[in-house]
N, C-alpha and C. Protein backbone atom coordinates (compact mmCIF):
# COMPACT_ATOMS: atom_id res chain seq x y z
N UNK A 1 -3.34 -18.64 -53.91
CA UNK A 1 -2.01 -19.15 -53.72
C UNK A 1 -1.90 -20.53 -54.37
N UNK A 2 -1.11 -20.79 -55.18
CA UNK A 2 -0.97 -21.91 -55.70
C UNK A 2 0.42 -22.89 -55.57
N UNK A 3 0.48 -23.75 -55.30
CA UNK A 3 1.50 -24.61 -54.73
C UNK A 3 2.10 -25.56 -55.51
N UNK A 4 2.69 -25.75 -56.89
CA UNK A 4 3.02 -26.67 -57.74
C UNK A 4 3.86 -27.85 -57.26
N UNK A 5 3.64 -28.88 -57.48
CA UNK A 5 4.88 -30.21 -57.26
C UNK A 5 4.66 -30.87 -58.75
N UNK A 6 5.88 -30.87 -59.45
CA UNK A 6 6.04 -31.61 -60.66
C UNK A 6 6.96 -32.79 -60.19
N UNK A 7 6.33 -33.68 -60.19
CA UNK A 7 7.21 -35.27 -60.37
C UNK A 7 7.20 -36.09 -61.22
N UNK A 8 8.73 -35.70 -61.89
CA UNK A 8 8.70 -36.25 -63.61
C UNK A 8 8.97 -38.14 -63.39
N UNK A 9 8.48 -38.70 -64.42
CA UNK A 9 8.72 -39.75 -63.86
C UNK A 9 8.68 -40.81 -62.70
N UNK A 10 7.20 -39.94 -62.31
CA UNK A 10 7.11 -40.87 -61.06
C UNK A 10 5.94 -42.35 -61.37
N UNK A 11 6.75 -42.79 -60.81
CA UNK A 11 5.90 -44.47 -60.71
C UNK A 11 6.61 -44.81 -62.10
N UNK A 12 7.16 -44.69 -62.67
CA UNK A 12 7.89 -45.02 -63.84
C UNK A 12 7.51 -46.42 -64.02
N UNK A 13 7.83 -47.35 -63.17
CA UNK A 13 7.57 -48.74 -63.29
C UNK A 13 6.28 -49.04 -63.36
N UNK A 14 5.60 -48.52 -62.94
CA UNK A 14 3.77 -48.59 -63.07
C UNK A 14 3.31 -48.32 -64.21
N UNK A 15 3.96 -47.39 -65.06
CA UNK A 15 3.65 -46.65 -66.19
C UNK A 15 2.95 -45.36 -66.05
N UNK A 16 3.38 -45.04 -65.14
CA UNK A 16 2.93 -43.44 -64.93
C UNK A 16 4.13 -42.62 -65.54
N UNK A 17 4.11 -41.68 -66.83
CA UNK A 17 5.42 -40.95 -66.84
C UNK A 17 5.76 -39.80 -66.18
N UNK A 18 4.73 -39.01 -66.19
CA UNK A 18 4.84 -37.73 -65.01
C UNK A 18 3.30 -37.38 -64.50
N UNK A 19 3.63 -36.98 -63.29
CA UNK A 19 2.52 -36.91 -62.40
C UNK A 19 2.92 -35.42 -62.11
N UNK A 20 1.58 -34.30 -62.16
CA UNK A 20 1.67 -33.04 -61.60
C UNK A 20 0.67 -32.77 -60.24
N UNK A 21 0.85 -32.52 -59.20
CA UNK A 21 0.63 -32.08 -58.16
C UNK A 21 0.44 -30.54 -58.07
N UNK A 22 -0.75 -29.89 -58.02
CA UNK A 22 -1.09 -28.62 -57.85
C UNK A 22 -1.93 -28.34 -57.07
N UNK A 23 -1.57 -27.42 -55.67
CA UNK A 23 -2.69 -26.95 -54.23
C UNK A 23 -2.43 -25.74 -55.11
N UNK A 24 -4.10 -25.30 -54.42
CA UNK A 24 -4.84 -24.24 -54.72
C UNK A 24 -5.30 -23.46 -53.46
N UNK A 25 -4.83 -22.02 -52.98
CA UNK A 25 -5.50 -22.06 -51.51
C UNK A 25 -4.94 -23.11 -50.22
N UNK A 26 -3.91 -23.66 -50.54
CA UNK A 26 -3.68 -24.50 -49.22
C UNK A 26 -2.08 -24.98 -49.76
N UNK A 27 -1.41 -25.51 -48.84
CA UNK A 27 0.04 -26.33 -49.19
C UNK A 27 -0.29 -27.56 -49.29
N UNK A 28 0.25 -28.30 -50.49
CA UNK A 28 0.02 -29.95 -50.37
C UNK A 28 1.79 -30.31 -49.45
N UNK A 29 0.72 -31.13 -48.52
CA UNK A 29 1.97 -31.75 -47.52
C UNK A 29 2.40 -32.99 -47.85
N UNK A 30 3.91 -33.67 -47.69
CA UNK A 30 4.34 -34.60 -47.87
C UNK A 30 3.18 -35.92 -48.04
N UNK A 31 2.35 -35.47 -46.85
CA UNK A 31 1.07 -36.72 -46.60
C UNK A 31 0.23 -36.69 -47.80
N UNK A 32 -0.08 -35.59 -48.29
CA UNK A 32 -1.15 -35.48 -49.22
C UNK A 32 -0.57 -36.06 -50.43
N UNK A 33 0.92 -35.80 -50.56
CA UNK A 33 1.60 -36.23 -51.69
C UNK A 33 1.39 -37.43 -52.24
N UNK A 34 1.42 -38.30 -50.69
CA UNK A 34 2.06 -39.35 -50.67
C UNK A 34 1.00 -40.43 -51.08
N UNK A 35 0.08 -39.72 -50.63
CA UNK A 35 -1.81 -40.40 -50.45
C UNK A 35 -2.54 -40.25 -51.97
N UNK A 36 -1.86 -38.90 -52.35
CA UNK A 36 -2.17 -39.22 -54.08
C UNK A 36 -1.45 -39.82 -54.53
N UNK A 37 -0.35 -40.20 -54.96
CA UNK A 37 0.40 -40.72 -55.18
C UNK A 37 0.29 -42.37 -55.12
N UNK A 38 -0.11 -42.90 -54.06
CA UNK A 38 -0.64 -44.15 -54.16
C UNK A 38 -1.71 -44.44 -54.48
N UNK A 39 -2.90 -43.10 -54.55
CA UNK A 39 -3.99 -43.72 -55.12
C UNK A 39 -3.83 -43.98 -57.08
N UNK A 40 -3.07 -42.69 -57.32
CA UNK A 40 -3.35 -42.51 -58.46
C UNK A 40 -2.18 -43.96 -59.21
N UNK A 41 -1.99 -44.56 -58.46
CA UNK A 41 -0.99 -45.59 -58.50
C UNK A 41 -1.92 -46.77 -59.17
N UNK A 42 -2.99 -46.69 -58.25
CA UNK A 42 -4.21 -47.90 -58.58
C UNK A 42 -4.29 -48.39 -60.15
N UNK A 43 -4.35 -47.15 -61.05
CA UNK A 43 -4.78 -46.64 -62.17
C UNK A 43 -4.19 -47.19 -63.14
N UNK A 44 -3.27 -47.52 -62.95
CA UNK A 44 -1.82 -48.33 -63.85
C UNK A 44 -1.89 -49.71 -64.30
N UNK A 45 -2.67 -50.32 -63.41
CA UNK A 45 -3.86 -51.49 -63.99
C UNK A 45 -4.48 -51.57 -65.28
N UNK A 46 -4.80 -50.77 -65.14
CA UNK A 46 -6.02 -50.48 -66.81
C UNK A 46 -5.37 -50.28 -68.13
N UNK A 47 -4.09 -49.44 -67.66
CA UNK A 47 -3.28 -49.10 -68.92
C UNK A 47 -1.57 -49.50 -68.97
N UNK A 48 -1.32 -49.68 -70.37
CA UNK A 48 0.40 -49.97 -70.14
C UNK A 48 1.06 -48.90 -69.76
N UNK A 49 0.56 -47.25 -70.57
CA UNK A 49 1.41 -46.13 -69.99
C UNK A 49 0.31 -45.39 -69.66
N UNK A 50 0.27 -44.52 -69.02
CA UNK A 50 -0.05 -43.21 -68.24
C UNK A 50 0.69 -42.31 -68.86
N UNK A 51 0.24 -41.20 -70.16
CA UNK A 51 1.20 -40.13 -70.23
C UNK A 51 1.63 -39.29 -69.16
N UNK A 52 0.80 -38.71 -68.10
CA UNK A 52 0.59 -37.60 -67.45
C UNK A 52 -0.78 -37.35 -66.60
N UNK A 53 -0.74 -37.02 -65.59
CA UNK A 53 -1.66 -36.65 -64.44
C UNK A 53 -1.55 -35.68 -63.73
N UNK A 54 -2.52 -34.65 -64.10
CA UNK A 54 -2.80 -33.72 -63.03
C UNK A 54 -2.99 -33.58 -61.94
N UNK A 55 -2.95 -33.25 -61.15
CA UNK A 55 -4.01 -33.24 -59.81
C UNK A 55 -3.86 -32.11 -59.14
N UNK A 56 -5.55 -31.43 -58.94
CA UNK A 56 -5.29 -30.22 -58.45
C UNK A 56 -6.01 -30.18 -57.17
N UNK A 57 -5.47 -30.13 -55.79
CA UNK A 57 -6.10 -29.81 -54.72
C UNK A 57 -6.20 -28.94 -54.26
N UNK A 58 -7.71 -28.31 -53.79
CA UNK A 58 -8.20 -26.92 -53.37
C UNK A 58 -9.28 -27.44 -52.31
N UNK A 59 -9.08 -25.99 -51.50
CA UNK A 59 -9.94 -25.60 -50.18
C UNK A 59 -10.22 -24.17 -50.59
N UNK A 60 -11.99 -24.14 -50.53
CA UNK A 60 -12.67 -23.04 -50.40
C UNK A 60 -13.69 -23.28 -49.54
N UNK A 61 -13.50 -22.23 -48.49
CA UNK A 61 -14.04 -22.64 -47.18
C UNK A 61 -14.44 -23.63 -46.95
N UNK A 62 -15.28 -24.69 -46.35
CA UNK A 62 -15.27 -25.90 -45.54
C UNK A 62 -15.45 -26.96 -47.08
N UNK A 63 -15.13 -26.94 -48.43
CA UNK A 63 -15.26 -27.68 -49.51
C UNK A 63 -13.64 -28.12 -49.89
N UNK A 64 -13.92 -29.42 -50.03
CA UNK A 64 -12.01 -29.72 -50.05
C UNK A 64 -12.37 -30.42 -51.63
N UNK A 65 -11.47 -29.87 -52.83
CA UNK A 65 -11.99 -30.10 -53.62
C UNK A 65 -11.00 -30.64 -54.20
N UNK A 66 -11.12 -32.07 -55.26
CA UNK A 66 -9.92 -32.71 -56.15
C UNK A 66 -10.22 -32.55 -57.37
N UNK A 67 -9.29 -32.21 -58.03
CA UNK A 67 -9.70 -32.28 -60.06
C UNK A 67 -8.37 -33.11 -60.59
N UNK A 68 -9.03 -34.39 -61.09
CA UNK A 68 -7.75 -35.07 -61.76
C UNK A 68 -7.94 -34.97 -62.84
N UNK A 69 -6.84 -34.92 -63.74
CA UNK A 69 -7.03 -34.59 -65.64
C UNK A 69 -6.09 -35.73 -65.63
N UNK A 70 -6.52 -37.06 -66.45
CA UNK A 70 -5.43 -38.10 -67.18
C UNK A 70 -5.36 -37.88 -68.52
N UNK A 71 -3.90 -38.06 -69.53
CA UNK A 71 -3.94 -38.18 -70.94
C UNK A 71 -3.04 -39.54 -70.55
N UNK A 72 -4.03 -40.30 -71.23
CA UNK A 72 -3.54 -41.85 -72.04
C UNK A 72 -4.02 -42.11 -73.22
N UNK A 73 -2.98 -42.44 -73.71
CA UNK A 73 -3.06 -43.25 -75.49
C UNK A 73 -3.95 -42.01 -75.98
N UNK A 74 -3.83 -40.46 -76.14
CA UNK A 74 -4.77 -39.78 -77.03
C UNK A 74 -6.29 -39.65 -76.29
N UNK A 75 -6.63 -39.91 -75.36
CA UNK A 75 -7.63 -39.58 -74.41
C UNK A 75 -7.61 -38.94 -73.10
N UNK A 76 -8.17 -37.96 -72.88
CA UNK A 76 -8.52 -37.39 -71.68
C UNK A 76 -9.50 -37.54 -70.78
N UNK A 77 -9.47 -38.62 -69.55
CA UNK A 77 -10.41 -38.34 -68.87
C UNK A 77 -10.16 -37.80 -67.05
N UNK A 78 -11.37 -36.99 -67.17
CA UNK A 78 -11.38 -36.13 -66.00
C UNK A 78 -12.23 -36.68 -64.86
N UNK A 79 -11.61 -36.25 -63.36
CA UNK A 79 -12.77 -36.14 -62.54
C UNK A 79 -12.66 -35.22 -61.23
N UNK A 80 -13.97 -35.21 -60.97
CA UNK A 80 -13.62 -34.00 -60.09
C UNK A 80 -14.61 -34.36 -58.38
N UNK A 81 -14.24 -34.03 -57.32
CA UNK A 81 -14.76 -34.44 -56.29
C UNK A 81 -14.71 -33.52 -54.84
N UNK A 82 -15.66 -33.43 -54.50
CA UNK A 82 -15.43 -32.03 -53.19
C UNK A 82 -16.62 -32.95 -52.21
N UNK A 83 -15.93 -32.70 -51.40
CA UNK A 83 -16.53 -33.10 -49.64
C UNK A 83 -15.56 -32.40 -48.76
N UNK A 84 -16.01 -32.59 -47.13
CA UNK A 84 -15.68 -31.49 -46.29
C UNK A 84 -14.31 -32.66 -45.93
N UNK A 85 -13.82 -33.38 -46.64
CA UNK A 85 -12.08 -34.02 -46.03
C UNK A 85 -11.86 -33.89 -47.45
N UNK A 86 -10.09 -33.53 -47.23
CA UNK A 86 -9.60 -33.67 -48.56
C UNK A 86 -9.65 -35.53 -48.48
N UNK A 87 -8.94 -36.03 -48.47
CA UNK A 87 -8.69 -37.41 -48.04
C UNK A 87 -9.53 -38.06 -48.77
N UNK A 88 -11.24 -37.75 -48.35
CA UNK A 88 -12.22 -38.35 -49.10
C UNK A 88 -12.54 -38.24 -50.22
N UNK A 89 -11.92 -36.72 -50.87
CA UNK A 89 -12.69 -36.40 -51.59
C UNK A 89 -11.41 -37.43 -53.04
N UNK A 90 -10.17 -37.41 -52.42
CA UNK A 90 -9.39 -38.42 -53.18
C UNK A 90 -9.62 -39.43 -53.79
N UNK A 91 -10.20 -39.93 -52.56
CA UNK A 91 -11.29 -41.42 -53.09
C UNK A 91 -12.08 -41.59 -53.59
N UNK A 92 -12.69 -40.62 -53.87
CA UNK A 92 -14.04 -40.47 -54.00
C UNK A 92 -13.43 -40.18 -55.49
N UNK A 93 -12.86 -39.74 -56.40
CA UNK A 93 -12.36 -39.13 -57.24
C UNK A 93 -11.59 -40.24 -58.07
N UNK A 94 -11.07 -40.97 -57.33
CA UNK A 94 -10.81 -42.20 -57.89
C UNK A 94 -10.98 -43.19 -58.11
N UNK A 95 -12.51 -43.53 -57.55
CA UNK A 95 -13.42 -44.37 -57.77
C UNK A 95 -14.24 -43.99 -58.57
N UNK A 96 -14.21 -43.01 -59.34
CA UNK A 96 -15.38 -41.91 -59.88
C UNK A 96 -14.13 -41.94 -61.83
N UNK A 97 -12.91 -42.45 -61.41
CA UNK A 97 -12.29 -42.39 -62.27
C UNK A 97 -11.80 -43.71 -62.93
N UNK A 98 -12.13 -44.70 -61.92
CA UNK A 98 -11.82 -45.83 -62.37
C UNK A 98 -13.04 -46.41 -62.97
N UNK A 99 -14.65 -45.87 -63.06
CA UNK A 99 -15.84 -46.59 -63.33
C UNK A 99 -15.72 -45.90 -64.92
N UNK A 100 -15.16 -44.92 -64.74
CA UNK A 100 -15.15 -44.38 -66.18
C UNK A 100 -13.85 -45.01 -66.75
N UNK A 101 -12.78 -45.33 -66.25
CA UNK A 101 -11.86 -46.08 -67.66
C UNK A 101 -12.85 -47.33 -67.64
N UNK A 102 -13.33 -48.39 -67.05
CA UNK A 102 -14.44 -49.68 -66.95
C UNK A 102 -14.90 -49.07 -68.27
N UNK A 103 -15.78 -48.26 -68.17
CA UNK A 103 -16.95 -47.81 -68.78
C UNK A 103 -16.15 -47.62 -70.54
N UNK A 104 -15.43 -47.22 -70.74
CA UNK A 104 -14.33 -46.62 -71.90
C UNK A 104 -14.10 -48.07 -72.36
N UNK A 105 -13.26 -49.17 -71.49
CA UNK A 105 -12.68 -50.20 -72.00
C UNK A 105 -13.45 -51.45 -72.53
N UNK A 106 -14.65 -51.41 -71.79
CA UNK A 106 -16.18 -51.73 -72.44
C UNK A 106 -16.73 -51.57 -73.66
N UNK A 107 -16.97 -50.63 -73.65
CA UNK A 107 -16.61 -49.68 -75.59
C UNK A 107 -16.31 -50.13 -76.19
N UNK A 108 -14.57 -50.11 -76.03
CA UNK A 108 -13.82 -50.43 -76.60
C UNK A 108 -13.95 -52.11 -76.86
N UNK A 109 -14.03 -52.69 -75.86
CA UNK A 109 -14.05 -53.90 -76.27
C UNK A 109 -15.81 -54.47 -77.08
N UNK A 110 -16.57 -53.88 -76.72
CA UNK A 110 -17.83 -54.36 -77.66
C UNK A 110 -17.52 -53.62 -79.07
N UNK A 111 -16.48 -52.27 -79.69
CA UNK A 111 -16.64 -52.23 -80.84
C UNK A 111 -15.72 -53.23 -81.19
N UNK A 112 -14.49 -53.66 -80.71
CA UNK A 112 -13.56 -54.45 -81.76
C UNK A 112 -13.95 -56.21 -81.54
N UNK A 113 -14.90 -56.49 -80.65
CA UNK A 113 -15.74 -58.11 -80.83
C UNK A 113 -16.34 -58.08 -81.64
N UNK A 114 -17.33 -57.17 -82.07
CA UNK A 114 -18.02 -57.22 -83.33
C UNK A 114 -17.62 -57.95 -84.89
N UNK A 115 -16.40 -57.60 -84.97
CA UNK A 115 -15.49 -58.34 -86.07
C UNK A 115 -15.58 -59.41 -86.16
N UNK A 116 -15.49 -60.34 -84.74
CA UNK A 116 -15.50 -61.80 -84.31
C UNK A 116 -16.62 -62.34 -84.26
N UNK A 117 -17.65 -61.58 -84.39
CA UNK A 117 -19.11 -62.80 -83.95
C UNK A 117 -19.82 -63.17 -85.81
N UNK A 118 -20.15 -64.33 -85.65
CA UNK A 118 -21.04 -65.16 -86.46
C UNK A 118 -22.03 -63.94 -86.82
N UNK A 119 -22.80 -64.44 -87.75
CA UNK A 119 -23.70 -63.96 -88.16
C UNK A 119 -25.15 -63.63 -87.63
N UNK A 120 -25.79 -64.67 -87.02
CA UNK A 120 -26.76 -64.86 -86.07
C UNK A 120 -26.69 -64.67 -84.93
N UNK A 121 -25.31 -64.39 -84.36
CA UNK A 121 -24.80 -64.21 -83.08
C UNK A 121 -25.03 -61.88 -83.06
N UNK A 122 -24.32 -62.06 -84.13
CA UNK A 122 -24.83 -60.54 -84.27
C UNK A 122 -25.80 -59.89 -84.40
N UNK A 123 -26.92 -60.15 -84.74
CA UNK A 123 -27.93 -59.70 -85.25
C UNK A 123 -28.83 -60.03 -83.86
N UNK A 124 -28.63 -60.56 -82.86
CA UNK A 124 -28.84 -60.89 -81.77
C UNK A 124 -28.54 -59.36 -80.91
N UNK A 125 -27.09 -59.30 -81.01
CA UNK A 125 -26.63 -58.62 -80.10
C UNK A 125 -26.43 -57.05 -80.46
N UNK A 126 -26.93 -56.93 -81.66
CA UNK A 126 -27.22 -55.52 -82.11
C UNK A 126 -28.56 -54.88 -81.95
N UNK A 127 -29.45 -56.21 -81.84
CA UNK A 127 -30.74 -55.50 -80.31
C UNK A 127 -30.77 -54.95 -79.31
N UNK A 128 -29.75 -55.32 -78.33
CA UNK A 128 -29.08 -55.06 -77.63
C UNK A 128 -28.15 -53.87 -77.14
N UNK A 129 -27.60 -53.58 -77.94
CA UNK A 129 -26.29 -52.44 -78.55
C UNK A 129 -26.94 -50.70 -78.32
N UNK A 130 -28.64 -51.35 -79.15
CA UNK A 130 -29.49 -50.27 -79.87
C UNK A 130 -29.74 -49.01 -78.59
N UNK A 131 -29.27 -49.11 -77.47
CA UNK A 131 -29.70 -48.89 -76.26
C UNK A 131 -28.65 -47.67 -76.07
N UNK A 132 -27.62 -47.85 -77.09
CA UNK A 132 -26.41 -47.23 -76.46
C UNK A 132 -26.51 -45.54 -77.11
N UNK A 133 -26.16 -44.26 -76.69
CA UNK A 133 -26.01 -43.26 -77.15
C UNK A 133 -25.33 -43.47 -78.43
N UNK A 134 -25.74 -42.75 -79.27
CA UNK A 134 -25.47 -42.34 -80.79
C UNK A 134 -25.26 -40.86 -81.13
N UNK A 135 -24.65 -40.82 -82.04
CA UNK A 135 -25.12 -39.06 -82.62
C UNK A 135 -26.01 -39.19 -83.68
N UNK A 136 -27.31 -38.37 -83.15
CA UNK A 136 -28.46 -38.34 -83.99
C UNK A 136 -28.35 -37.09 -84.97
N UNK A 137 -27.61 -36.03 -84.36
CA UNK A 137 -27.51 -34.73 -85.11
C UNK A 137 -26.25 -33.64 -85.45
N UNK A 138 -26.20 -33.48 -86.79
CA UNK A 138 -24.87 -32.61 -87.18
C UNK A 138 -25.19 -31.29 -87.30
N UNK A 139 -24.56 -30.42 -86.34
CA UNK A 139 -24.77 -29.06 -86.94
C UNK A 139 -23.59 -28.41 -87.30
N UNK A 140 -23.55 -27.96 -87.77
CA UNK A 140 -22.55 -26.95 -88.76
C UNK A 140 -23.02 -25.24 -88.55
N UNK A 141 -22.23 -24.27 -88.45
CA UNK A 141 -22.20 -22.88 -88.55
C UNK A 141 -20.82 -22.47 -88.40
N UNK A 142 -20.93 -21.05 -88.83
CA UNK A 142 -20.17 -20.17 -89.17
C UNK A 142 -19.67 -20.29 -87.83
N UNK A 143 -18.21 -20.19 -87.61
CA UNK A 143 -17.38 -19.29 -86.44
C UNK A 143 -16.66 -17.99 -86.77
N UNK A 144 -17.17 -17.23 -86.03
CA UNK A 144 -16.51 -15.76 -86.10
C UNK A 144 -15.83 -15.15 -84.93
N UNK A 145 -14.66 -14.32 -84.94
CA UNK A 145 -13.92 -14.14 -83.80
C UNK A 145 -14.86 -13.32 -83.32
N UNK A 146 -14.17 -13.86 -81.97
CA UNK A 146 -14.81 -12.67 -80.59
C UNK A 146 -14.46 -12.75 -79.34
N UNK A 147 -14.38 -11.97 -78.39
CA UNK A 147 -13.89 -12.15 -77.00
C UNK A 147 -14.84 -13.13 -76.52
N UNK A 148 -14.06 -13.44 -75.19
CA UNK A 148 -14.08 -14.75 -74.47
C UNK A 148 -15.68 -14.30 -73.93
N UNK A 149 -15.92 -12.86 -73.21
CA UNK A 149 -17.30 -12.37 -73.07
C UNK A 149 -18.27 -12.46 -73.76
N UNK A 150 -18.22 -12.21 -74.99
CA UNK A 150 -18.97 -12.22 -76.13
C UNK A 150 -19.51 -13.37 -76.37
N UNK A 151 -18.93 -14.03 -76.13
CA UNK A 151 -19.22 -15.79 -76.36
C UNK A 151 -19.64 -16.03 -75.05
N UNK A 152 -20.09 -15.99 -74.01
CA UNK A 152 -20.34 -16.52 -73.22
C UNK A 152 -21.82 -15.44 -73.06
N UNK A 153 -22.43 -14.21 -73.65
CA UNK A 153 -22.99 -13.77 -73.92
C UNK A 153 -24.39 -14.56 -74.90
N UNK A 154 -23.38 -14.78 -75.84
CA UNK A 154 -24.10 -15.70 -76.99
C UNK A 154 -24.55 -16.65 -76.14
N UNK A 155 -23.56 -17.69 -75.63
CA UNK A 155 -24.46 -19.15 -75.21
C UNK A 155 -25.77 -18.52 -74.19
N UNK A 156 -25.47 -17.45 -73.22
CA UNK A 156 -26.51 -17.72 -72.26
C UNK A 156 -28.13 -17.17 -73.19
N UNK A 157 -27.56 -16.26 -74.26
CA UNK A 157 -28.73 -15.63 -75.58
C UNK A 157 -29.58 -17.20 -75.68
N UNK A 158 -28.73 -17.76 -76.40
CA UNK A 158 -29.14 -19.17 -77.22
C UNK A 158 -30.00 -20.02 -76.38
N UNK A 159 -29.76 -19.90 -74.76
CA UNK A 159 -30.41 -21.24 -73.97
C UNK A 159 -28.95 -22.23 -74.21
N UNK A 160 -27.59 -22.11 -74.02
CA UNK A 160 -26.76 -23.55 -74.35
C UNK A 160 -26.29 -23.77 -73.40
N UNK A 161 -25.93 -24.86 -73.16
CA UNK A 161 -24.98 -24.88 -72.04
C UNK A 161 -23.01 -24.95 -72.44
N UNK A 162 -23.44 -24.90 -73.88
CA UNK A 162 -21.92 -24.56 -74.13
C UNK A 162 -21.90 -23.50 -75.46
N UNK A 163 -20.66 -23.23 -75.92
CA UNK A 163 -21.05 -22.22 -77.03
C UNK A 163 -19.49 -22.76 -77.86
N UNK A 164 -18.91 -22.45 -79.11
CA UNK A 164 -18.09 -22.78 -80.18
C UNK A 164 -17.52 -21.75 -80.63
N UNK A 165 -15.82 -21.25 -80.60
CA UNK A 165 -16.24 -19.88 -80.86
C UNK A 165 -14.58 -19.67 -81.38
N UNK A 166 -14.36 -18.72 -82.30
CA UNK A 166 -12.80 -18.39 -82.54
C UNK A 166 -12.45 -17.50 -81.76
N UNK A 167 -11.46 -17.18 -80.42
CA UNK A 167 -10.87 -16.59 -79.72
C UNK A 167 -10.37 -15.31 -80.43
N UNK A 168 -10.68 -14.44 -80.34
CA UNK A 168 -10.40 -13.00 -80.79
C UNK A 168 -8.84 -12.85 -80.63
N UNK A 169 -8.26 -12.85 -79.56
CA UNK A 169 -7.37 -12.81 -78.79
C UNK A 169 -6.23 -13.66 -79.13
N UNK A 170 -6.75 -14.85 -79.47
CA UNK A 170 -5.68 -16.47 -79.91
C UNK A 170 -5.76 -16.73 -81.18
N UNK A 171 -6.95 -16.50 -81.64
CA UNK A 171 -7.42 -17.11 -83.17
C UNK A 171 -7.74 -18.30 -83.14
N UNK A 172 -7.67 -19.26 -81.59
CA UNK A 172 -7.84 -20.53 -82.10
C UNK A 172 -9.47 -20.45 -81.75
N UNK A 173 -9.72 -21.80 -82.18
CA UNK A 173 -11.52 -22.68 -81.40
C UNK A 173 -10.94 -23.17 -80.48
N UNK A 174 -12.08 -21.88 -79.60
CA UNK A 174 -12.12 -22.48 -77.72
C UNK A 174 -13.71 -22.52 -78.08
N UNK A 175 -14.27 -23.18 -76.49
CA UNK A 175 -15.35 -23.50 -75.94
C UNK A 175 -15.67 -22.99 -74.36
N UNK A 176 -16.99 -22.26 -74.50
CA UNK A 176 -16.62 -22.07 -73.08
C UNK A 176 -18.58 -22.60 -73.06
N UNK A 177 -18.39 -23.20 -71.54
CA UNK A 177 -19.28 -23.91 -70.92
C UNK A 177 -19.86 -23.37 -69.66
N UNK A 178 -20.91 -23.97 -69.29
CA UNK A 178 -21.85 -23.54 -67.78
C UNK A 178 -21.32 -24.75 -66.87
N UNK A 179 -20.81 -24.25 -65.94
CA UNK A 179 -20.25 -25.61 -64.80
C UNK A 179 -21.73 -25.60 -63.67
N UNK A 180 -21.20 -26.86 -62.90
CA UNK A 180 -22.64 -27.24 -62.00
C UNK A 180 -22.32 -25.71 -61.38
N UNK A 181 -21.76 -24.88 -60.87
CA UNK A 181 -21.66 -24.07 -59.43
C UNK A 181 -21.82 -22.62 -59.97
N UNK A 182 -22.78 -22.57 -61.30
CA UNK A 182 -22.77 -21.27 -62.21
C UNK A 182 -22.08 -20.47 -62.80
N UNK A 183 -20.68 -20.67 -62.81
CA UNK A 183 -19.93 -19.95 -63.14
C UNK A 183 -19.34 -20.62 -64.64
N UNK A 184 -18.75 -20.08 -65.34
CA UNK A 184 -18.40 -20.48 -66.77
C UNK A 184 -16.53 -21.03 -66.70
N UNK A 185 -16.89 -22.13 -67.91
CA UNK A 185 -15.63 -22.81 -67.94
C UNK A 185 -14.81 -22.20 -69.34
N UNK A 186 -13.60 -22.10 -69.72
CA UNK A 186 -13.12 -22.04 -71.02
C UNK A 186 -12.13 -23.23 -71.17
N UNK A 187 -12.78 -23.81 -72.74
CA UNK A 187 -11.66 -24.89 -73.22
C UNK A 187 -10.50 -24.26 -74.29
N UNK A 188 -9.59 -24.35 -74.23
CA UNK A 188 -8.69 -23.53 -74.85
C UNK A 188 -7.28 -24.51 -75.66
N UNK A 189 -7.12 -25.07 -76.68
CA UNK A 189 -6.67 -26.40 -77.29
C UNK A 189 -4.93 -26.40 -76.88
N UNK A 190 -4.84 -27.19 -76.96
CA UNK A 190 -3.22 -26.97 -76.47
C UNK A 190 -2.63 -28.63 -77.28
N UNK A 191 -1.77 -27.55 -78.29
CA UNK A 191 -1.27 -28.98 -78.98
C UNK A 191 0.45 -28.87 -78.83
């Protein structure tokens, strides 16, 4: 059973432009509304606009589970959180979401200082830097259509935890993945 609340334009003044509200398995009540709604309020800090926010709340048996999806400025970040209160698992979800914009705006700000530092000042701090994840490796292959099965066939063949694949069905490049709880995810592009 799924329970949609679309609120276009909410928090407008915060810079939130629309916020989506989706129960899964349960009714979101005025309270729950209201409790996301101010958390995801917090968030408006970090950025001038907020395109859009998901939020999907679900109960499967005693697991109260939150999945928030944000798009700002051309980025998506997600989080997801389950404990036995919904309530907590809110918090928990949004503290789990705010260490990751930190973590993003960090980034961001050590690639565009770089421009600004001296010479000796850099060569300092690119010792430093060396610590950080890189891409060490490009692979390239063929994509060939195939059902969504087929591909999820392949990755578990390969040992992957994800697989690359042209949708038989769509024609586009989806991805489908191994989630923590064994079961498989599909990414499916939406422009």
């Amino acid at each position: 059973m799924w329970n949609n609340i679309n609120i276009d334009h909410f928090l407008k003044g915060v810079g939130i432009v629309k916020v989506i509200i989706s129960g899964k398995h349960m009714e979101v009540t005025n309270a729950l509304k209201d409790y996301v709604s101010k958390k995801i309020g917090k968030l408006e800090k970090y950025f001038k606009e907020i395109a859009e926010v998901q939020v999907t709340l679900s109960v499967e048996k005693e697991r109260h589970i939150v999945e928030v999806t944000i798009l700002v400025n051309g980025i998506i970040l997600r989080g997801e959180e389950e404990t036995g209160d919904m309530y907590t698992s809110i918090d928990m979800v949004i503290d789990k979401l705010e260490k990751q914009i930190e973590k993003y705006k960090t980034k961001l700000y050590k690639k565009y200082r770089k421009s600004f530092r001296f010479n000796d000042v850099e060569v300092a701090n690119q010792k430093e830097e060396n610590n950080e994840p890189k891409i060490v490796k490009t692979k390239r292959f063929a994509i060939k259509p195939m059902p969504v099965e087929e591909a999820v066939l392949q990755m578990d063949l390969l040992g992957h935890d994800f697989f690359v694949f042209t949708n038989a069905k769509t024609d586009e490049v989806n991805v489908v993945y191994r989630r923590k709880d064994g079961n498989y995810g599909l990414i499916e592009p939406e422009f």
